[in-house]
PDB file of N, CA and C in Angstrom:
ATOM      1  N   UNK A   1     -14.091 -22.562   4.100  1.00  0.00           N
ATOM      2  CA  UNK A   1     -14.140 -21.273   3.449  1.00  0.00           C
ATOM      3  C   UNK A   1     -15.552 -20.685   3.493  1.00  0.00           C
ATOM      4  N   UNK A   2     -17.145 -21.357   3.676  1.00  0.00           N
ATOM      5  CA  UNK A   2     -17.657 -21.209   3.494  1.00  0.00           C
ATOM      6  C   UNK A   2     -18.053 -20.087   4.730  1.00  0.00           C
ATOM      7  N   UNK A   3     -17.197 -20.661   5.923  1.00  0.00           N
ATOM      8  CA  UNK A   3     -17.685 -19.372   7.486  1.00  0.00           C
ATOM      9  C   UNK A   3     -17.104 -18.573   7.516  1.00  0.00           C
ATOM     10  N   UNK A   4     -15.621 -18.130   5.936  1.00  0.00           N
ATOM     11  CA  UNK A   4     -15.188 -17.201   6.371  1.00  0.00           C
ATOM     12  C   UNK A   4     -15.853 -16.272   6.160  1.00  0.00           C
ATOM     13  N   UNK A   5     -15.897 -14.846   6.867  1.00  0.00           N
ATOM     14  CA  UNK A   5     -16.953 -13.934   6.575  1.00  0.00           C
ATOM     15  C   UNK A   5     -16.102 -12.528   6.055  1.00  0.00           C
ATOM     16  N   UNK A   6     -14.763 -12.772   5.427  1.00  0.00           N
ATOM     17  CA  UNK A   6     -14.145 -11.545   5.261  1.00  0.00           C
ATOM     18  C   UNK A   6     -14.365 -11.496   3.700  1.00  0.00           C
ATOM     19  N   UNK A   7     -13.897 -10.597   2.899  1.00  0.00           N
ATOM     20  CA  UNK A   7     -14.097 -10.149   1.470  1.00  0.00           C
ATOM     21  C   UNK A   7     -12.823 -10.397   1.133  1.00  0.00           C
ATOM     22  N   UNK A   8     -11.661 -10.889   1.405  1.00  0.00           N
ATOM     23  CA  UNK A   8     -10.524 -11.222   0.896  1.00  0.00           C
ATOM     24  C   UNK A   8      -9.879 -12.755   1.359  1.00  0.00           C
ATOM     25  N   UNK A   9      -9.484 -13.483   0.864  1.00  0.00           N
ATOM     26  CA  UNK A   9      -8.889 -14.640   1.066  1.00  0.00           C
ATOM     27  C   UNK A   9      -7.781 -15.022   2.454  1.00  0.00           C
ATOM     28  N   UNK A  10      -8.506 -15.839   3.281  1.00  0.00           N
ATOM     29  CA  UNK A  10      -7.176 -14.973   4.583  1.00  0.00           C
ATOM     30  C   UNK A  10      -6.200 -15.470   4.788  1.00  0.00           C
ATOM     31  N   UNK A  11      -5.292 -15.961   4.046  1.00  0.00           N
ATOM     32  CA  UNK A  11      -3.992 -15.845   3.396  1.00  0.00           C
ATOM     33  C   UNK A  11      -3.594 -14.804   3.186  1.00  0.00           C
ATOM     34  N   UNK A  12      -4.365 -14.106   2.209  1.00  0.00           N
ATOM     35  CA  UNK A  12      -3.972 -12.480   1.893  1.00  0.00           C
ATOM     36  C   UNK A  12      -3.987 -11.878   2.225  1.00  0.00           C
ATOM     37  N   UNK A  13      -5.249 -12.094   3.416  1.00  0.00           N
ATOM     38  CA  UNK A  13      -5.420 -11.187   4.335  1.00  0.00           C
ATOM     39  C   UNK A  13      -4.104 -11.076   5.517  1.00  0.00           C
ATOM     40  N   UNK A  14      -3.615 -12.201   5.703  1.00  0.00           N
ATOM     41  CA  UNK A  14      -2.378 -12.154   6.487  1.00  0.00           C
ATOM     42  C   UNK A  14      -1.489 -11.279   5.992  1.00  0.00           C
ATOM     43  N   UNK A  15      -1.039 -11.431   4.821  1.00  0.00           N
ATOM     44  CA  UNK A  15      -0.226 -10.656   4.407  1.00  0.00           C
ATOM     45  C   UNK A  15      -0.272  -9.411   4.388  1.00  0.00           C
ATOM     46  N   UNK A  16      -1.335  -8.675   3.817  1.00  0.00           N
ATOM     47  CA  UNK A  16      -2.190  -7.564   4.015  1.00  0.00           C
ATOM     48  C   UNK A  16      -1.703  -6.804   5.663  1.00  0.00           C
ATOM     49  N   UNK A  17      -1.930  -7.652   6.894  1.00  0.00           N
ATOM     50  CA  UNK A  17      -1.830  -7.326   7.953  1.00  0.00           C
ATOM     51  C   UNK A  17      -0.162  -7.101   8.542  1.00  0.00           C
ATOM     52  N   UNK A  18       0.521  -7.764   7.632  1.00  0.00           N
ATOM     53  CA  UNK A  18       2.079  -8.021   7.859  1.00  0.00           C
ATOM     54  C   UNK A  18       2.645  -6.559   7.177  1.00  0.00           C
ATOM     55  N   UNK A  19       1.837  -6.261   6.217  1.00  0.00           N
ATOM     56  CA  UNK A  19       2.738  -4.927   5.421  1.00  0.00           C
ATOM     57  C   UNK A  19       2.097  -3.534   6.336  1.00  0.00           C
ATOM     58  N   UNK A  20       1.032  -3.617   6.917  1.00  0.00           N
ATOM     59  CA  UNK A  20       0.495  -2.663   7.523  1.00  0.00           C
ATOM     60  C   UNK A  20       1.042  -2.456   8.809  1.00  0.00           C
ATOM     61  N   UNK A  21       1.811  -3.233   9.452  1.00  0.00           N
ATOM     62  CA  UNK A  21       2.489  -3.493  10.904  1.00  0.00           C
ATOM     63  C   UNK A  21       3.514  -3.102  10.253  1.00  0.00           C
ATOM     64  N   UNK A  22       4.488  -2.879   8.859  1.00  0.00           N
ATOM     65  CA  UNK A  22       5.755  -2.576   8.523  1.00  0.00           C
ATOM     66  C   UNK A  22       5.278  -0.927   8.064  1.00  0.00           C
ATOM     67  N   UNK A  23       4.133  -0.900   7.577  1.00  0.00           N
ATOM     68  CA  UNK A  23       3.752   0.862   6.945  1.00  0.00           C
ATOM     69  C   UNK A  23       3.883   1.668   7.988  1.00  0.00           C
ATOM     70  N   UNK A  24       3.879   1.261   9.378  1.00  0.00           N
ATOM     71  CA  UNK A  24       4.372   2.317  10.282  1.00  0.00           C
ATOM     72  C   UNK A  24       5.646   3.550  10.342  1.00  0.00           C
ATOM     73  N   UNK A  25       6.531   2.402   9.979  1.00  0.00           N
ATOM     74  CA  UNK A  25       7.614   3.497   9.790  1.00  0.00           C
ATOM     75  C   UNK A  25       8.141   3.946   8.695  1.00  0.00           C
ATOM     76  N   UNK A  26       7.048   3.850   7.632  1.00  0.00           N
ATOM     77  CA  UNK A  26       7.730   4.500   6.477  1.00  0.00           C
ATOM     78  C   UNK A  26       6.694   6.111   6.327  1.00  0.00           C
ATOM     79  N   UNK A  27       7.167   6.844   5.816  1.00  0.00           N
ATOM     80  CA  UNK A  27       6.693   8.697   5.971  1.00  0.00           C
ATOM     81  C   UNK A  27       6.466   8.524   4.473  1.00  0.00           C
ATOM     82  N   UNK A  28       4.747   9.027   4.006  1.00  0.00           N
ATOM     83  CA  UNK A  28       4.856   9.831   2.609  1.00  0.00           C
ATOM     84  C   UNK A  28       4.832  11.278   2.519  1.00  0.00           C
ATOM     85  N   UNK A  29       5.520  11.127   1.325  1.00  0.00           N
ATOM     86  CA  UNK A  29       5.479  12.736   1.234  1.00  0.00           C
ATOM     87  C   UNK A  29       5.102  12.713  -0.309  1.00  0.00           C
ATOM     88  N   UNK A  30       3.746  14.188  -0.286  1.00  0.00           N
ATOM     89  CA  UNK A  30       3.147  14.268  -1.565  1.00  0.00           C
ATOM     90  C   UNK A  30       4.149  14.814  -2.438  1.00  0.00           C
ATOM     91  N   UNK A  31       3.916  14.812  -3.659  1.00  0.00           N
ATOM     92  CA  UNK A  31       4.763  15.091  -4.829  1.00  0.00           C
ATOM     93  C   UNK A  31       4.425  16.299  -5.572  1.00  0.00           C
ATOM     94  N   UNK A  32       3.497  16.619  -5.207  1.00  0.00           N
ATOM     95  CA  UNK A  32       2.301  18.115  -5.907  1.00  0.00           C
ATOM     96  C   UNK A  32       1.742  18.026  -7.425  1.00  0.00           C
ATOM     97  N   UNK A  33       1.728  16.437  -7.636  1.00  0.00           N
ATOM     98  CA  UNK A  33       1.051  15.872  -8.592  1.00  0.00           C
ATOM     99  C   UNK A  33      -0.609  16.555  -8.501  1.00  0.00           C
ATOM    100  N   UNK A  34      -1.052  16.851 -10.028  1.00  0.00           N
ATOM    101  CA  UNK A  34      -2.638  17.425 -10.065  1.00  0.00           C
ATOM    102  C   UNK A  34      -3.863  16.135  -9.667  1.00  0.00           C
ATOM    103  N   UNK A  35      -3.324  14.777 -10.089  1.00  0.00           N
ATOM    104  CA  UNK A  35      -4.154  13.877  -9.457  1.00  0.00           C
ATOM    105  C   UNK A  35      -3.941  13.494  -7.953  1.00  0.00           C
ATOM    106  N   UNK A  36      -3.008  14.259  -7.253  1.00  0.00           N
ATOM    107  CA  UNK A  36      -2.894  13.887  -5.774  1.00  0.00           C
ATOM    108  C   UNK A  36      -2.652  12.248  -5.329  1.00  0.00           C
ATOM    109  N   UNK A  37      -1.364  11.549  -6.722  1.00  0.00           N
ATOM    110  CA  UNK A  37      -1.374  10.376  -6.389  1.00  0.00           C
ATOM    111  C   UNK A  37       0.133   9.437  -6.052  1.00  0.00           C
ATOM    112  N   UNK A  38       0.960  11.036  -6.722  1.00  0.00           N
ATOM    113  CA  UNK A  38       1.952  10.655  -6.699  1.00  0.00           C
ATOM    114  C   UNK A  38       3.209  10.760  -5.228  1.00  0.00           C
ATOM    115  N   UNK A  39       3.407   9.887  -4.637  1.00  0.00           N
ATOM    116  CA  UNK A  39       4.352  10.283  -3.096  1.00  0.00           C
ATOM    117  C   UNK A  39       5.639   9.748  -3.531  1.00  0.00           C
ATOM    118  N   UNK A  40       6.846   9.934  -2.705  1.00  0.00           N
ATOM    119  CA  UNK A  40       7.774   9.870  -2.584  1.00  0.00           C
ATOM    120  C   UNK A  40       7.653   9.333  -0.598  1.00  0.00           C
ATOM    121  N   UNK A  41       7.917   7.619  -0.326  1.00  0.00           N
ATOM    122  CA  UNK A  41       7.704   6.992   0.707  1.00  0.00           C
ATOM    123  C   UNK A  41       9.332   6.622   1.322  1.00  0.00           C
ATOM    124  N   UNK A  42       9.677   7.063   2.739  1.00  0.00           N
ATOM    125  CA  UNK A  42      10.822   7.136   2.804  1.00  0.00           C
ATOM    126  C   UNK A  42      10.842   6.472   4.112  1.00  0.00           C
ATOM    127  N   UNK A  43      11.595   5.774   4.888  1.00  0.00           N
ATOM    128  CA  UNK A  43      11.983   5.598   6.413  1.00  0.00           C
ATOM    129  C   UNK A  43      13.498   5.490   7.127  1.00  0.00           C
ATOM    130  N   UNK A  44      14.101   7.192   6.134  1.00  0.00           N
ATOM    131  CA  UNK A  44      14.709   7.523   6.978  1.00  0.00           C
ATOM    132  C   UNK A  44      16.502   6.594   5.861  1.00  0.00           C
ATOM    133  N   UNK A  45      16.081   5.231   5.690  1.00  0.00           N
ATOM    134  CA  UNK A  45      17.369   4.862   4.727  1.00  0.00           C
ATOM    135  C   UNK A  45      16.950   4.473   3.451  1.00  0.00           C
ATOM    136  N   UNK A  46      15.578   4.139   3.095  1.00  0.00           N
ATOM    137  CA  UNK A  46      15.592   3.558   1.513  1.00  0.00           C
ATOM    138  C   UNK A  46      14.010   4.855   1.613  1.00  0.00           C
ATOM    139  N   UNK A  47      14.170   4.956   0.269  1.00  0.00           N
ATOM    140  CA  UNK A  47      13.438   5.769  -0.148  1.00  0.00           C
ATOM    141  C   UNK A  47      12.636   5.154  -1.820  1.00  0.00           C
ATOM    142  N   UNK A  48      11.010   5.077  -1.644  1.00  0.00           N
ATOM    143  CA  UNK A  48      10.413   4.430  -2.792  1.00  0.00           C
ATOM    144  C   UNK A  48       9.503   5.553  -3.710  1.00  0.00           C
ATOM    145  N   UNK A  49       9.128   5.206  -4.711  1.00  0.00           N
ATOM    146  CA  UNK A  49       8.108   6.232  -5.562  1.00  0.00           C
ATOM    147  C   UNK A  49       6.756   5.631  -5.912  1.00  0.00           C
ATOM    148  N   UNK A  50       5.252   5.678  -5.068  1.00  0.00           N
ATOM    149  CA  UNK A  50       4.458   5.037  -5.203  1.00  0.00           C
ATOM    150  C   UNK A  50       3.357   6.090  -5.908  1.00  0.00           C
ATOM    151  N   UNK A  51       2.596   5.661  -7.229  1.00  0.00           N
ATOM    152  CA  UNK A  51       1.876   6.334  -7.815  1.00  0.00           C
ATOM    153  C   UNK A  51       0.259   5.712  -7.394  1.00  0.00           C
ATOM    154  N   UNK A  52      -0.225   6.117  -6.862  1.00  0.00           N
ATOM    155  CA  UNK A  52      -1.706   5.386  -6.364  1.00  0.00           C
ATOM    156  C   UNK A  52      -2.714   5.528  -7.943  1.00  0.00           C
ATOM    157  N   UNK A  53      -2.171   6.015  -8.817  1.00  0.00           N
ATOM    158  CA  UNK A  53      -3.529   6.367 -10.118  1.00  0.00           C
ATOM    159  C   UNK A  53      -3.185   5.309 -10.571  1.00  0.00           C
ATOM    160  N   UNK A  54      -1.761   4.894 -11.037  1.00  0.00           N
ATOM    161  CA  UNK A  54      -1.459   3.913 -11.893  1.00  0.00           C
ATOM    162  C   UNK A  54      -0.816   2.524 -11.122  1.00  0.00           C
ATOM    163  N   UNK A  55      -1.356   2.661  -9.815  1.00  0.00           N
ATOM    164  CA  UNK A  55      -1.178   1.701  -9.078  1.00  0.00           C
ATOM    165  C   UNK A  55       0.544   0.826  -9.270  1.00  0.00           C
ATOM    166  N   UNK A  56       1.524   1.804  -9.126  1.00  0.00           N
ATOM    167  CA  UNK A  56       2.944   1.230  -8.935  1.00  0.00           C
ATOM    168  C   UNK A  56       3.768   2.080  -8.253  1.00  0.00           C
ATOM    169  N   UNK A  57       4.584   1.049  -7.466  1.00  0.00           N
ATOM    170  CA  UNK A  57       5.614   1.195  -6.396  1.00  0.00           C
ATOM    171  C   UNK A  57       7.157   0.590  -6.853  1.00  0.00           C
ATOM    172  N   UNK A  58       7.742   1.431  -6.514  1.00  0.00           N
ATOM    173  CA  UNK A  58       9.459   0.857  -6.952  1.00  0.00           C
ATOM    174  C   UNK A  58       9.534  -0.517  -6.808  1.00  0.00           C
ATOM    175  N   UNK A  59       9.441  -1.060  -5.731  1.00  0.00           N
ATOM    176  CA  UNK A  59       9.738  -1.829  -5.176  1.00  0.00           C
ATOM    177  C   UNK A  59       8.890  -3.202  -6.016  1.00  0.00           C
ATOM    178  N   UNK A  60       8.087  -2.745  -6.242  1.00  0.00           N
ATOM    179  CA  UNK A  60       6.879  -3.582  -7.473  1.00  0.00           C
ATOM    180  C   UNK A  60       6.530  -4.593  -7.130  1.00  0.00           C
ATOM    181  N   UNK A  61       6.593  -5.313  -5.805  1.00  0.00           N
ATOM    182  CA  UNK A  61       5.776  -5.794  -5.104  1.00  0.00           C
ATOM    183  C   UNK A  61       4.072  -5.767  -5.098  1.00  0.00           C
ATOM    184  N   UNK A  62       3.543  -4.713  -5.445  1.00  0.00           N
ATOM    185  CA  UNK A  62       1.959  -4.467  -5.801  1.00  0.00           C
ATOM    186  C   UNK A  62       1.910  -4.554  -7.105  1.00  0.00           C
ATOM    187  N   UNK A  63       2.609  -4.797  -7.601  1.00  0.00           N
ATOM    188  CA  UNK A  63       2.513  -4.966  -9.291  1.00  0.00           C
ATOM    189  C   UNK A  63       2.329  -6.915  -9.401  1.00  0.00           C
ATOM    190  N   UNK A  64       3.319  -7.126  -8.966  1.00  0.00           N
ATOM    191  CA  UNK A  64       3.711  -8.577  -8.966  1.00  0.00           C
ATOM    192  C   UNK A  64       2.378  -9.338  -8.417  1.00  0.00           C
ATOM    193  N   UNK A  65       2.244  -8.965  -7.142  1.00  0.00           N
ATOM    194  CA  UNK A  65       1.145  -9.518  -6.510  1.00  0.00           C
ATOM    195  C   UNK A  65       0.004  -9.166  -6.434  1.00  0.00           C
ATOM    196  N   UNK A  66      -0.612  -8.184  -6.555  1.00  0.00           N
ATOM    197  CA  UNK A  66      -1.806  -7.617  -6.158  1.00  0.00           C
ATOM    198  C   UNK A  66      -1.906  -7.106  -4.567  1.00  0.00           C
ATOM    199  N   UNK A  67      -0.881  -7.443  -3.898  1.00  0.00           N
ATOM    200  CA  UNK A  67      -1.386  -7.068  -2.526  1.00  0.00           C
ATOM    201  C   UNK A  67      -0.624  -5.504  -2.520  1.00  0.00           C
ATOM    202  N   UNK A  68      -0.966  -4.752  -1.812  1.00  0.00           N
ATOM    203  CA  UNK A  68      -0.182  -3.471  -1.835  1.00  0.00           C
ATOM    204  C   UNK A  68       0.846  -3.446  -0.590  1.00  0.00           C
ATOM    205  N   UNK A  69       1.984  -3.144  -0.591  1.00  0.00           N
ATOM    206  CA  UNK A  69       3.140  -3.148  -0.269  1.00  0.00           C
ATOM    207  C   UNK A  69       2.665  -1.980   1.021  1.00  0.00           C
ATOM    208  N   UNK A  70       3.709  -2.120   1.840  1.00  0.00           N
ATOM    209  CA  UNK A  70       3.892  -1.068   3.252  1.00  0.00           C
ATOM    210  C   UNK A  70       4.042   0.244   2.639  1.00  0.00           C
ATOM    211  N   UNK A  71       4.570   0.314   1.539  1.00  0.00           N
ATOM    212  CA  UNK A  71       4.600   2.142   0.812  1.00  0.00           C
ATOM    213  C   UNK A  71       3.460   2.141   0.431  1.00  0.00           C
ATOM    214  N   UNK A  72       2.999   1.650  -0.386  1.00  0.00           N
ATOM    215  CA  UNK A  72       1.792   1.981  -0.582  1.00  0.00           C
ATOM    216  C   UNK A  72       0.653   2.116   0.023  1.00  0.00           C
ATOM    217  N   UNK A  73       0.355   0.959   1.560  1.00  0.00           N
ATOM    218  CA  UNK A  73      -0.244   1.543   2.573  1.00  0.00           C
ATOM    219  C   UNK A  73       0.195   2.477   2.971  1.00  0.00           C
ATOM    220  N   UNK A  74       1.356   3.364   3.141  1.00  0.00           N
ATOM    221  CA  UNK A  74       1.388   3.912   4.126  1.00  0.00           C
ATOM    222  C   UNK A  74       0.784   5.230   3.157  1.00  0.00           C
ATOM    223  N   UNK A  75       0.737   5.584   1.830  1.00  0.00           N
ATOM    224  CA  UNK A  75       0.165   6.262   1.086  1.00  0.00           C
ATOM    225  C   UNK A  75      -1.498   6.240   1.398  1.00  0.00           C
ATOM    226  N   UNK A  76      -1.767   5.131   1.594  1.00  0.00           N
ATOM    227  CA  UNK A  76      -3.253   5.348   1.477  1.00  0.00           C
ATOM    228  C   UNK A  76      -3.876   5.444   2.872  1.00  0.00           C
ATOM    229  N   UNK A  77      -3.125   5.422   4.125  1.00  0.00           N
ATOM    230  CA  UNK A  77      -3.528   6.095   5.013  1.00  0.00           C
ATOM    231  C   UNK A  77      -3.279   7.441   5.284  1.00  0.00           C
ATOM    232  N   UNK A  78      -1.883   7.753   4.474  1.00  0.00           N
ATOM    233  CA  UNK A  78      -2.022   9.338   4.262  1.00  0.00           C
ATOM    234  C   UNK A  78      -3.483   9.849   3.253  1.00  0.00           C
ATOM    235  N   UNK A  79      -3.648   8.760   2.373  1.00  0.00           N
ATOM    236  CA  UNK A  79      -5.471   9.558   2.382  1.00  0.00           C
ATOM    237  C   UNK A  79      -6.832   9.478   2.914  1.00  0.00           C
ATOM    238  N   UNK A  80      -6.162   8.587   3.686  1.00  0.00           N
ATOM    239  CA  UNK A  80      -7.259   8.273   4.902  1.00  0.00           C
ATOM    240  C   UNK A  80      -8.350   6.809   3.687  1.00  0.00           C
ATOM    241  N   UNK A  81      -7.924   6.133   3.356  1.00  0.00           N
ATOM    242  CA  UNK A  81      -8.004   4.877   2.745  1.00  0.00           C
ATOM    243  C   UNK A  81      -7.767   3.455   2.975  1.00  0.00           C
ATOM    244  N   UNK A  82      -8.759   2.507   2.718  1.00  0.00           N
ATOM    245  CA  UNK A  82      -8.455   1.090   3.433  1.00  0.00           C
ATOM    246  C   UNK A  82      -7.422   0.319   2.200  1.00  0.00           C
ATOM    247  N   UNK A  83      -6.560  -0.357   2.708  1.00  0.00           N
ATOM    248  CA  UNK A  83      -5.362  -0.906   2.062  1.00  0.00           C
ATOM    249  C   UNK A  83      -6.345  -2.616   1.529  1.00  0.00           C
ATOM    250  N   UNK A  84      -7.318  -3.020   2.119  1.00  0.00           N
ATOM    251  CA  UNK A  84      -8.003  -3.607   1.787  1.00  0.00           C
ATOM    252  C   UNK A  84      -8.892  -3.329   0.626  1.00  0.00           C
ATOM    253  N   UNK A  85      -9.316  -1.989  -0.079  1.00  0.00           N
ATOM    254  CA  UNK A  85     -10.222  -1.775  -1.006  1.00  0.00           C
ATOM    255  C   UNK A  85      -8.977  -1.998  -2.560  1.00  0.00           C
ATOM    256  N   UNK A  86      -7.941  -1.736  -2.198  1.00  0.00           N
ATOM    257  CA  UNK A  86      -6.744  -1.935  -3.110  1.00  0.00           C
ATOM    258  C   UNK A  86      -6.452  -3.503  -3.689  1.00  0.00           C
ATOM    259  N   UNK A  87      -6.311  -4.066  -2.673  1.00  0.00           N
ATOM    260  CA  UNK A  87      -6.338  -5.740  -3.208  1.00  0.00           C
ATOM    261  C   UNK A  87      -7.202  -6.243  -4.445  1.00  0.00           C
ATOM    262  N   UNK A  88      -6.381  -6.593  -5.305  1.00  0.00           N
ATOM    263  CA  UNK A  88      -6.903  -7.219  -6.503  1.00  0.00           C
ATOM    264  C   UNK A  88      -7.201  -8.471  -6.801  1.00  0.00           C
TER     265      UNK A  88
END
């Protein structure tokens, strides 16, 4: 552990990399929330509600774990954001 040179555990980091290869095909769409946090994340058959202020997703996967879920990346590259600064 001591040569790893990343800022997250890379375990997590795997995982991290597994939801970001799935955030491809999910689409956000903003909600016209005044904090600009709230989306509605869809791909077409399931559809989720991810709030980036209060950090929760339907699916509650980022709640449970700390890692943020493929909706929720795919939110934070709609703000042009690293899914890595999110990890808790």
């Amino acid at each position: 552990m001591q040569r790893y040179r990343g800022n997250i555990c890379p375990i997590i980091q795997l995982e991290l990399e597994k939801a970001k290869r799935v955030a491809d095909g999910w689409k956000p769409t903003w909600n016209f929330d005044d904090e600009y946090a709230i989306f509605s994340v869809t791909n077409g058959t399931g559809t989720y509600i991810v709030n980036l202020a209060q950090k929760i997703c339907d699916c509650r996967k980022w709640g449970l774990t700390g890692i943020p879920c493929c909706h929720v990346i795919a939110c934070m590259w709609y703000h042009k954001k690293e899914p890595e600064d999110f990890v808790s």
